[in-house]
Protein backbone atom coordinates (compact mmCIF):
# COMPACT_ATOMS: atom_id res chain seq x y z
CA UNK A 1 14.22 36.83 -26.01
CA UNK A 2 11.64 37.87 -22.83
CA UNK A 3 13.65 38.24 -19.88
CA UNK A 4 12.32 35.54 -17.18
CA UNK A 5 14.34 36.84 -13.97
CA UNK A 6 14.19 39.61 -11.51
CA UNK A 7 17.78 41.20 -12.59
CA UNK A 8 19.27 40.97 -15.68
CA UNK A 9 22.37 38.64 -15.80
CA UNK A 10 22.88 35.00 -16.64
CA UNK A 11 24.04 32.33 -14.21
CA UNK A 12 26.43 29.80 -15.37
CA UNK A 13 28.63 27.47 -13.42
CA UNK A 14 32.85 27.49 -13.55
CA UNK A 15 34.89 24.55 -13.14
CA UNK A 16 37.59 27.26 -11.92
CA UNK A 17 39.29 26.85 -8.79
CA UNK A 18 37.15 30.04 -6.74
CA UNK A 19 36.92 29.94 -2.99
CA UNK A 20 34.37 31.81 -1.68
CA UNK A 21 36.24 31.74 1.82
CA UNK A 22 39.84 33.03 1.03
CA UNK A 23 40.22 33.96 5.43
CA UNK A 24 40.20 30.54 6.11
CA UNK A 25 43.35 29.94 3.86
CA UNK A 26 44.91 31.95 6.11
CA UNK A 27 43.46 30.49 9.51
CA UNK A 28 45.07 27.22 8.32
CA UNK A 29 48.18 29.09 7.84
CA UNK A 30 48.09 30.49 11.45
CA UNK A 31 47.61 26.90 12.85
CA UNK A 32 50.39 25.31 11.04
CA UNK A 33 52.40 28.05 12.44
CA UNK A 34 50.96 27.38 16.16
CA UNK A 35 52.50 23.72 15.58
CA UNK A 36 48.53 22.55 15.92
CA UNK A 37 49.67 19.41 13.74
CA UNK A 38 52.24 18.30 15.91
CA UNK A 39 50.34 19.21 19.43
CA UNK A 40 47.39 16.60 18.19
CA UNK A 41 50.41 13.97 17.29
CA UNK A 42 51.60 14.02 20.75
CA UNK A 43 48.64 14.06 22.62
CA UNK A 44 45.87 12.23 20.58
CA UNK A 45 45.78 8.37 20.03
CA UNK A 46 46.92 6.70 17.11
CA UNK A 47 44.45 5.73 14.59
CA UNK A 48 43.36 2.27 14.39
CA UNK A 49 43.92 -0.68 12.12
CA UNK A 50 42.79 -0.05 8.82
CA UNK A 51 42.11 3.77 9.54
CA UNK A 52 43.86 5.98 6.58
CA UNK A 53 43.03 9.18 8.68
CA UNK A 54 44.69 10.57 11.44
CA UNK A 55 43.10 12.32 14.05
CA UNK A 56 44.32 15.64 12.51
CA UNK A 57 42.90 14.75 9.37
CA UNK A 58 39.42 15.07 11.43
CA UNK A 59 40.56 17.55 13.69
CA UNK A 60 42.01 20.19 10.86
CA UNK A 61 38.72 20.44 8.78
CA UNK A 62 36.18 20.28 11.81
CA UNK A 63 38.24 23.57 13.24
CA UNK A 64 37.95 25.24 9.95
CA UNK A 65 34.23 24.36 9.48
CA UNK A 66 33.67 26.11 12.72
CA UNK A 67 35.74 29.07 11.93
CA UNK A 68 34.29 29.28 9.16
CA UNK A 69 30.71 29.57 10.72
CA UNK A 70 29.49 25.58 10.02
CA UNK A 71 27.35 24.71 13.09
CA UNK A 72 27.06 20.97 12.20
CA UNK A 73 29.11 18.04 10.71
CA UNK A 74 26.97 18.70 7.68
CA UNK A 75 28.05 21.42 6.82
CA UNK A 76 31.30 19.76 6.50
CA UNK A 77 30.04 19.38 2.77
CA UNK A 78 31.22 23.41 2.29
CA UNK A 79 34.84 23.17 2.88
CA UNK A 80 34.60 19.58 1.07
CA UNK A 81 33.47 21.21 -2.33
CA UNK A 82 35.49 24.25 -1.51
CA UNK A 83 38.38 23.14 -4.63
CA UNK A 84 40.10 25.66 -4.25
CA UNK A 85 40.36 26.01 -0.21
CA UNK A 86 41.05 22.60 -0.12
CA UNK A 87 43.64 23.04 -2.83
CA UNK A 88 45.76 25.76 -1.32
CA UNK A 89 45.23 24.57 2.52
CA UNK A 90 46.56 20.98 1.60
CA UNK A 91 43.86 18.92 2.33
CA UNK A 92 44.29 15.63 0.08
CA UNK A 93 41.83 13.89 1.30
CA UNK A 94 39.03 14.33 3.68
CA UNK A 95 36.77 11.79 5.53
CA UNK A 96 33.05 12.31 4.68
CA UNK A 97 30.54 13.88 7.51
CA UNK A 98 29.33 10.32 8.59
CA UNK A 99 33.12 9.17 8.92
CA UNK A 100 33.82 12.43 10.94
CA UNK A 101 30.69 11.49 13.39
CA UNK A 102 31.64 7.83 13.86
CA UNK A 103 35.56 9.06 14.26
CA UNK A 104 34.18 11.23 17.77
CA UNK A 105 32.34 8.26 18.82
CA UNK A 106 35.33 6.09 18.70
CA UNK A 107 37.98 8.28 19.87
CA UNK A 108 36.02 9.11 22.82
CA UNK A 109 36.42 5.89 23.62
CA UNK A 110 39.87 5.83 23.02
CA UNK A 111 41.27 8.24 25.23
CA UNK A 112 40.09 11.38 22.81
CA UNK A 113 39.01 13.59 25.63
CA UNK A 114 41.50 14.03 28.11
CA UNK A 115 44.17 13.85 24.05
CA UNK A 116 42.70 16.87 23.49
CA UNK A 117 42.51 18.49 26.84
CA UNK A 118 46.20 18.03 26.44
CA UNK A 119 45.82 19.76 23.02
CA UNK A 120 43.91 22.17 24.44
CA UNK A 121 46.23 22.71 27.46
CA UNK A 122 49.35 23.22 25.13
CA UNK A 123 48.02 25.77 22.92
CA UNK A 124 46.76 27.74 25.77
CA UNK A 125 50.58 28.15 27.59
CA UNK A 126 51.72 29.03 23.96
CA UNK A 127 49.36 31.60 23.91
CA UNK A 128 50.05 33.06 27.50
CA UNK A 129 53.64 31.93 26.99
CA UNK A 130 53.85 34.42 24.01
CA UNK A 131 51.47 36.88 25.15
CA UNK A 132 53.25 39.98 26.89
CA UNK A 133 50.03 41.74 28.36
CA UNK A 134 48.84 41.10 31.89
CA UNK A 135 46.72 38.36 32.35
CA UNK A 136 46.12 38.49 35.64
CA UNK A 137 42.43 37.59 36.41
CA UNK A 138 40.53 34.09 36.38
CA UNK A 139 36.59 33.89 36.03
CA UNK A 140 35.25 30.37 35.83
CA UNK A 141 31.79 29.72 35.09
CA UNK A 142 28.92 26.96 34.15
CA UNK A 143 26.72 27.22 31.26
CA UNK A 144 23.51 25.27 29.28
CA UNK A 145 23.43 23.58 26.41
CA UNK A 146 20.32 22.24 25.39
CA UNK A 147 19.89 18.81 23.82
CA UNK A 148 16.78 16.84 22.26
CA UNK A 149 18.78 13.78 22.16
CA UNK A 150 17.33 11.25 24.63
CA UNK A 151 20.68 10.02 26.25
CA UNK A 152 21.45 13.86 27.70
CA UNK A 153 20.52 14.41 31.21
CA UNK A 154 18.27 16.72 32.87
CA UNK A 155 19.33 20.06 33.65
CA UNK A 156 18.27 22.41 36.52
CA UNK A 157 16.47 24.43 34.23
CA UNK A 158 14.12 21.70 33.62
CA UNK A 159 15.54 20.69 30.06
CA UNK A 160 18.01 17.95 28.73
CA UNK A 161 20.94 19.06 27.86
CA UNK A 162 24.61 19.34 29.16
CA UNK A 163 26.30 21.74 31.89
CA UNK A 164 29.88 22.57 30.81
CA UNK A 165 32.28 24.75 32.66
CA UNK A 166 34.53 27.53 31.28
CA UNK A 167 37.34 29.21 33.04
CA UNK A 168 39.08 32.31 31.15
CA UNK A 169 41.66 34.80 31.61
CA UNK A 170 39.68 37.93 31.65
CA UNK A 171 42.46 40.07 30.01
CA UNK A 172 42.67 38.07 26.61
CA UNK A 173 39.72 36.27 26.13
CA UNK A 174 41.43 33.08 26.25
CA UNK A 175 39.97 29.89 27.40
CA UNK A 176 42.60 28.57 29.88
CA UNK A 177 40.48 25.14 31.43
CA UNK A 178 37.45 23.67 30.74
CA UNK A 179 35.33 20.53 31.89
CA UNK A 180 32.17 18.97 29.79
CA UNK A 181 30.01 17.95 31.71
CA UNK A 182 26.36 16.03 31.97
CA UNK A 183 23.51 18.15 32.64
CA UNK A 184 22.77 16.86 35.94
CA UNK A 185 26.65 17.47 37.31
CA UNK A 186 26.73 19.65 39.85
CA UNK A 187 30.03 19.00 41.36
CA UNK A 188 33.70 18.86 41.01
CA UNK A 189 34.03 22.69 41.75
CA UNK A 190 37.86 22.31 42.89
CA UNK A 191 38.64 20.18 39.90
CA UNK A 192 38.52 23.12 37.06
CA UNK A 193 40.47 25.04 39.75
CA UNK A 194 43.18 22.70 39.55
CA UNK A 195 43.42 22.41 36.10
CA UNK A 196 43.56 26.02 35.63
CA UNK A 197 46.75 26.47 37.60
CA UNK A 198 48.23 23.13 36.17
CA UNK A 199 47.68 24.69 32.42
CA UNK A 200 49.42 27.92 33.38
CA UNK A 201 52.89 27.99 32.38
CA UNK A 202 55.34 28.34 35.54
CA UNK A 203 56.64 31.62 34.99
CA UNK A 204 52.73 33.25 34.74
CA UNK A 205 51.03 33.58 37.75
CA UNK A 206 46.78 34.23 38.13
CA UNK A 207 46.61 36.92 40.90
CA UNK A 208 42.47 36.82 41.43
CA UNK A 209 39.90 34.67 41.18
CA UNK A 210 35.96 35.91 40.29
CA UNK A 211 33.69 33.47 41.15
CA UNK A 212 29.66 33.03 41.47
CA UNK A 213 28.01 31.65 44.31
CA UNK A 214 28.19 28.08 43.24
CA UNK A 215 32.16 28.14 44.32
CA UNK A 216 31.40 29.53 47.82
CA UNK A 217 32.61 26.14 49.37
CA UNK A 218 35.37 26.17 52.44
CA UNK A 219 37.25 23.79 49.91
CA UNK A 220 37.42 26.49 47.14
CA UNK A 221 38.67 28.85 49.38
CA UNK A 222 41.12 27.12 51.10
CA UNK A 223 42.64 25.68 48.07
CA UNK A 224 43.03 29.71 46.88
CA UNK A 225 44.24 31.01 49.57
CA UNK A 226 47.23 28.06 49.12
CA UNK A 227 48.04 29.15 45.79
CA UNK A 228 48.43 32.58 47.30
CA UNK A 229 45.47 34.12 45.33
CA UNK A 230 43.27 36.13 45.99
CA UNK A 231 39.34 36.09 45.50
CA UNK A 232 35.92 37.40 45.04
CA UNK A 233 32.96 35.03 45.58
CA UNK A 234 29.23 35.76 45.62
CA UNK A 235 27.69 34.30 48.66
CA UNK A 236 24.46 32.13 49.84
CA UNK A 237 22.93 34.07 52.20
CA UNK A 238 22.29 31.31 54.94
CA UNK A 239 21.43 32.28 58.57
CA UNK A 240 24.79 32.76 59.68
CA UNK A 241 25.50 34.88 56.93
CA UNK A 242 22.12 36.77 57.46
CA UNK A 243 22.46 37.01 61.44
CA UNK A 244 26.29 39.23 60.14
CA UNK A 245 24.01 41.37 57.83
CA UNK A 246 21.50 42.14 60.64
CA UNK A 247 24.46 43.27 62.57
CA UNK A 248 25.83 45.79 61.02
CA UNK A 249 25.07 49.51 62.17
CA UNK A 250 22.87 51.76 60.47
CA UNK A 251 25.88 54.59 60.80
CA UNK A 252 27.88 51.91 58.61
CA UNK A 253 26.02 51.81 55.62
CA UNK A 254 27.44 54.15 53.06
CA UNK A 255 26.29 55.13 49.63
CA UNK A 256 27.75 52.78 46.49
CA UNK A 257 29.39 54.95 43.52
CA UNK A 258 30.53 54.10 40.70
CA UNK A 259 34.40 53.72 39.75
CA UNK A 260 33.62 57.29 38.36
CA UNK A 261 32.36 58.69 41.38
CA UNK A 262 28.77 58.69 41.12
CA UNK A 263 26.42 57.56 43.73
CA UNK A 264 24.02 54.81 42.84
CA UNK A 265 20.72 53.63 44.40
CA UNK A 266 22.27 50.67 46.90
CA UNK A 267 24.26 50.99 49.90
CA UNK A 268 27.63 49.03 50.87
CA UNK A 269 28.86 47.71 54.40
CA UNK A 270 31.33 45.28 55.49
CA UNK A 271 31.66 42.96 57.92
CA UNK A 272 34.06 39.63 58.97
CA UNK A 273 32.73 35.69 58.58
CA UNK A 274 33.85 32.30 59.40
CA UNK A 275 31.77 29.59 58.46
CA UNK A 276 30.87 26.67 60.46
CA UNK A 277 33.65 24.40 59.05
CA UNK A 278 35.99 26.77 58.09
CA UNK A 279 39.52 27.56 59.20
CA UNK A 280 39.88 31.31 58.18
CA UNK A 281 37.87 34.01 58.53
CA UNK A 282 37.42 36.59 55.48
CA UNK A 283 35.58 39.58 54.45
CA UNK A 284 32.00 39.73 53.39
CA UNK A 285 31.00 42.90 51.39
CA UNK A 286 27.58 43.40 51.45
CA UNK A 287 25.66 45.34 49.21
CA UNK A 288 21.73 46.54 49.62
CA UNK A 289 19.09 48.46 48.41
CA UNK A 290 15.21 49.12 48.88
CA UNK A 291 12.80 47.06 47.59
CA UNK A 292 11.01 49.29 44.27
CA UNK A 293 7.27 48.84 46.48
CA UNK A 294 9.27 50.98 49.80
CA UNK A 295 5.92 52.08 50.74
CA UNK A 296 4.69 48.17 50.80
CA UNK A 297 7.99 46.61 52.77
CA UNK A 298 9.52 49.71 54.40
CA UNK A 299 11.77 47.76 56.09
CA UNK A 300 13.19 45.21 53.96
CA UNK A 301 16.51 44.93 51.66
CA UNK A 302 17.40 43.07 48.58
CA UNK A 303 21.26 41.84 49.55
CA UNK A 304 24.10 41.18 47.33
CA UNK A 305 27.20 39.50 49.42
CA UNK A 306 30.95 39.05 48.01
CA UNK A 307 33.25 36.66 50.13
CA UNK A 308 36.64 38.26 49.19
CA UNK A 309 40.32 37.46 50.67
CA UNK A 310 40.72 41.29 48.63
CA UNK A 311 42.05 42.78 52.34
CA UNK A 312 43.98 45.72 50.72
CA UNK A 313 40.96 47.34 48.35
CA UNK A 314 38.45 49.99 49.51
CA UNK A 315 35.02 47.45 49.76
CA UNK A 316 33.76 49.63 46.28
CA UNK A 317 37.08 48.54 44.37
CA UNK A 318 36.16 44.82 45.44
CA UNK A 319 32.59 44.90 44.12
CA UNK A 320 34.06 46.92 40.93
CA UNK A 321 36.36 44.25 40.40
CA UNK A 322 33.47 41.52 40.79
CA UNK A 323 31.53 43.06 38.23
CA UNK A 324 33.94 42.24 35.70
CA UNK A 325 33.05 38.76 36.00
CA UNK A 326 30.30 39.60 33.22
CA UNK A 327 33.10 39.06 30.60
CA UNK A 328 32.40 35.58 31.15
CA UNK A 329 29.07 35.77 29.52
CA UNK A 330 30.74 37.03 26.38
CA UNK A 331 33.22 34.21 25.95
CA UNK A 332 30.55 31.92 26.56
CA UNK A 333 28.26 33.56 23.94
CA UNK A 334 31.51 33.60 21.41
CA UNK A 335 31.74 29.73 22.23
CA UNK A 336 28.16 28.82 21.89
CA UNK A 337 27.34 31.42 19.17
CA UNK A 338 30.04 32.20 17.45
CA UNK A 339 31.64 28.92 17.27
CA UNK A 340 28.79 26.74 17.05
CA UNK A 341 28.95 24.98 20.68
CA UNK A 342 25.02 25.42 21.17
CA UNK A 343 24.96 22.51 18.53
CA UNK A 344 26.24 19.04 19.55
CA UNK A 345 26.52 16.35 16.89
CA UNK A 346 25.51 13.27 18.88
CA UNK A 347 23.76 11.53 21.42
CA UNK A 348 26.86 9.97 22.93
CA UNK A 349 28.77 12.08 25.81
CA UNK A 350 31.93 11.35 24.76
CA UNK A 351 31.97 12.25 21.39
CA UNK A 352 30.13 15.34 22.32
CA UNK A 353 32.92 15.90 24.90
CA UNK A 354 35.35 16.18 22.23
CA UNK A 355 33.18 17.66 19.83
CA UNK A 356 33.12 20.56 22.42
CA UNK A 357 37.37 20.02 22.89
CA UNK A 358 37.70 20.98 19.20
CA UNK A 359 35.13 24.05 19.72
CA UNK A 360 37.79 25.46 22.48
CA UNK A 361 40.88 24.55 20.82
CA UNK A 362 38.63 26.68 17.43
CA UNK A 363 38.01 29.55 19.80
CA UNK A 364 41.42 29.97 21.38
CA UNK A 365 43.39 29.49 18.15
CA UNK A 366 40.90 32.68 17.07
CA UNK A 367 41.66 34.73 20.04
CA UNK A 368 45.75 33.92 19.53
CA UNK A 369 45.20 35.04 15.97
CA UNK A 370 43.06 37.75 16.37
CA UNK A 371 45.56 38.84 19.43
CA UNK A 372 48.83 38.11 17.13
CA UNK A 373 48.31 39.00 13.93
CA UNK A 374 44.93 41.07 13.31
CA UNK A 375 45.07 45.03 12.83
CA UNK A 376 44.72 46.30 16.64
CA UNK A 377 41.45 47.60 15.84
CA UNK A 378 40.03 44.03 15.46
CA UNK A 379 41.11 42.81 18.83
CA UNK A 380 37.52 43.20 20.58
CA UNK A 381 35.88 42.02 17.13
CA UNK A 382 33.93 38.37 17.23
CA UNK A 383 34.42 36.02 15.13
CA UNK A 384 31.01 36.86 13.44
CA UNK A 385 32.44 40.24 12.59
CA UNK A 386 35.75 38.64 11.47
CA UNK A 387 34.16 36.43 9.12
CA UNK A 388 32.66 39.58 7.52
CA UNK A 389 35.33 41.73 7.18
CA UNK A 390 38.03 38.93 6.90
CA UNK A 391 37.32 35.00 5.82
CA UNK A 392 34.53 35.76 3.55
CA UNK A 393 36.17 37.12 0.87
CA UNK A 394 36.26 35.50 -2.40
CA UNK A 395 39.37 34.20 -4.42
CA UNK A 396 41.02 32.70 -7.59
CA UNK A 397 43.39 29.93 -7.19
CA UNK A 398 46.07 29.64 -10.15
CA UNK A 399 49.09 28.12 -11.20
CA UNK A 400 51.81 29.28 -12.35
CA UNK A 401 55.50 28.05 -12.43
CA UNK A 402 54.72 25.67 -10.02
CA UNK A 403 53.75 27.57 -7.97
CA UNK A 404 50.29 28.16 -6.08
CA UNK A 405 48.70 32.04 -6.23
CA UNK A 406 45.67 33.32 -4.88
CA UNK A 407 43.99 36.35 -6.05
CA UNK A 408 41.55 37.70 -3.90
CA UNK A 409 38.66 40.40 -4.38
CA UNK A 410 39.09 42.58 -2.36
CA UNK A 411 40.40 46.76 -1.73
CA UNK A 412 43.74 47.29 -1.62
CA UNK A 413 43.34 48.08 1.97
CA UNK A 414 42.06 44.58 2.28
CA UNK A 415 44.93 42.94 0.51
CA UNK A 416 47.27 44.73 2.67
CA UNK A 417 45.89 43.47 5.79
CA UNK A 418 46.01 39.85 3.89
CA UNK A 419 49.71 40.29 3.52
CA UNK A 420 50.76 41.93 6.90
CA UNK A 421 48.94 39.02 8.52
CA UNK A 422 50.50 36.31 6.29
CA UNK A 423 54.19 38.19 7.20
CA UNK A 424 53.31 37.97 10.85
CA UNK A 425 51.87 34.48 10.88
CA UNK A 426 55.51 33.70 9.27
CA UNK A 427 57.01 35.51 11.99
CA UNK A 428 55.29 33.98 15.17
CA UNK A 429 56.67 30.67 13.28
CA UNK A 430 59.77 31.84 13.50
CA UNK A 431 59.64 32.82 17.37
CA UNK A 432 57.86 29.64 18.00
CA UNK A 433 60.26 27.33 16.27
């Protein structure tokens, strides 16, 4: 017989029960032991006459389709002719991609989005609540997402799309509040502060605040300095603001180093504010350095200015501390990225809006897991990296005795990682109750 492929083997199909995605048997594992079943219960609506499903019967496989790198209800099709994941996971029965899309339109209008902001809000104190690291620090930022559909608005950047905001506890990743909003919002800046501190469980306390310039409001910083926390906010350099630069003496401008003690190219100063309207003064740290052209504009500075209630730290330690308010960008880029966020399914707001819910609730069930039960070495890992090393491993489901075994592929390094997970996942379901 002439050989009529590339390589030399013949493809035939099983009827075997093989998953190709054996990590995600054990991501529904870690959310039954999380209690995810019973948050949704208590917090989402009922389902309506006639409706078989629950809303965790939509909820469950959406999160797993994310997890499991699925970037659109479509792809819901993977997990639904996954026998053998759906086999050892439990799923019974699963609604079809079209019955998932019309499910977010209608429980948006049903009270869906602030349900699972309540989700949302639950798993995130279980998370601090069990977490024994500091968590100390609060960065809250906007971000893009851009939409062909015709019923998004227009965004600043000149596209449709939508403008939510993310606030996260820079120590762990986690995603502690989070608004969707249209792309033409431009408000509410108060509003995700609130919800922050009304999500964190009463015996954790934030201690600072990073924020970008959007947030420099007398509101914002009023309302931290009555929580008793303290803050770093880049500033619009107005007149007033400008007319404090232009004051301060040449004698004190000092060089900038870095936390290790090397000088940089930019200067640093300080100086004391009050806006027009506002009842405290603060600090303003100001940063500058040459334009590159010096022998063009010999006299003029680039500024960067940090409001900052920080009265106890050297004006570098301030700035140093600002600058970590680029781990935002990464938890942002896991959301969008990693977790498929950069893809809504609809048209409609509110079934985007909790579209997006399930996308948080998928990336801080990762970061609880990955912070929980993961080898150490995997904590800074994303969830792109996980799925290589972890979910995308292939396994055989059998029988025997009654009883359900999977046998995976994999090293026995591998399969020991498998099994110290599984024990630990038992054991935070233990400590959880």
């Amino acid at each position: 017989m002439i050989q009529q492929t590339v390589l030399p083997f013949k493809l035939e199909r099983t009827r075997e029960e093989i998953t190709g995605r054996s990590g995600l048997s054990l991501y529904a594992e870690f959310m039954k032991a999380m209690g995810v079943e019973a948050i949704v219960d208590r917090h989402m609506p009922l389902p309506g006459s006639g409706n078989s499903f629950e809303a965790i019967d939509y909820i469950k496989p959406l999160s797993m389709m994310l997890y499991g790198g699925g970037q659109t209800i479509e792809d819901m099709r993977e997990i639904r002719e996954d026998t053998g994941l759906r086999e050892i996971t439990g799923f019974k029965k699963l609604p079809s991609s079209s019955a998932i899309g019309d499910w977010l339109k209608r429980i948006g209008l049903r009270g869906g989005i602030k349900g699972m902001e309540g989700v949302n809000r639950e798993i995130a104190r279980k998370v601090i609540g069990h977490d024994t690291s500091d968590r100390d620090t609060l960065i809250v930022d906007p971000t893009i997402i851009e939409s062909g559909k015709k019923e998004a608005m227009m965004t600043y950047l000149g596209f449709k799309g939508y403008r939510p905001v993310i606030a996260t506890l820079k120590e762990i990743d986690l995603i502690i509040a989070y608004e969707f909003r249209e792309g033409s919002h431009n408000g509410g800046r108060v509003e995700i502060l609130k919800k922050v501190f009304l999500n964190m469980p009463e015996d954790k306390k934030i201690k600072e605040v990073l924020l970008d310039a959007e947030y420099y409001t007398n509101e914002v910083m009023e309302y931290l300095n009555l929580k008793g926390v303290k803050y770093a906010i880049a500033v619009d350099k107005d007149e007033a603001v400008m007319r404090e630069i232009k004051a301060i003496t040449e004698e004190n401008w000092k060089p900038l180093k870095t936390k290790e003690g090397d000088e940089t190219d930019r200067e640093i100063a300080e100086t004391v504010h009050t806006t027009n309207k506002g009842k405290e003064s603060f600090r303003l740290i100001v940063i500058r350095w040459k334009e590159r052209q010096g022998e063009l504009f010999k006299d003029d500075y680039n500024y960067h200015v940090i409001a900052t209630s920080m009265n106890d730290e050297l004006p570098e330690e301030v700035v140093w501390k600002y600058n970590g308010r680029a781990n935002i960008e990464n938890h942002i880029k896991e959301l969008k990225n990693g977790f498929g966020m950069e893809y809504l399914p609809s048209g409609d707001f509110k079934a985007n809006s909790v579209h997006f819910s399930i996308g948080v609730m998928t990336y801080n069930l990762f970061i609880a897991q990955r912070l929980f039960v993961m080898p150490e070495d995997w904590r800074k890992r994303t969830i792109k990296s996980i799925r290589w090393l972890f979910v995308e491993t292939a396994g055989k489901l059998i029988e025997h005795s009654r009883r359900l075994i999977l046998k995976i592929a994999a090293s026995i390094e591998k399969y020991r990682i498998y099994l110290e997970m599984r024990r630990k996942t038992y054991e935070l379901l233990m400590e959880m109750g």
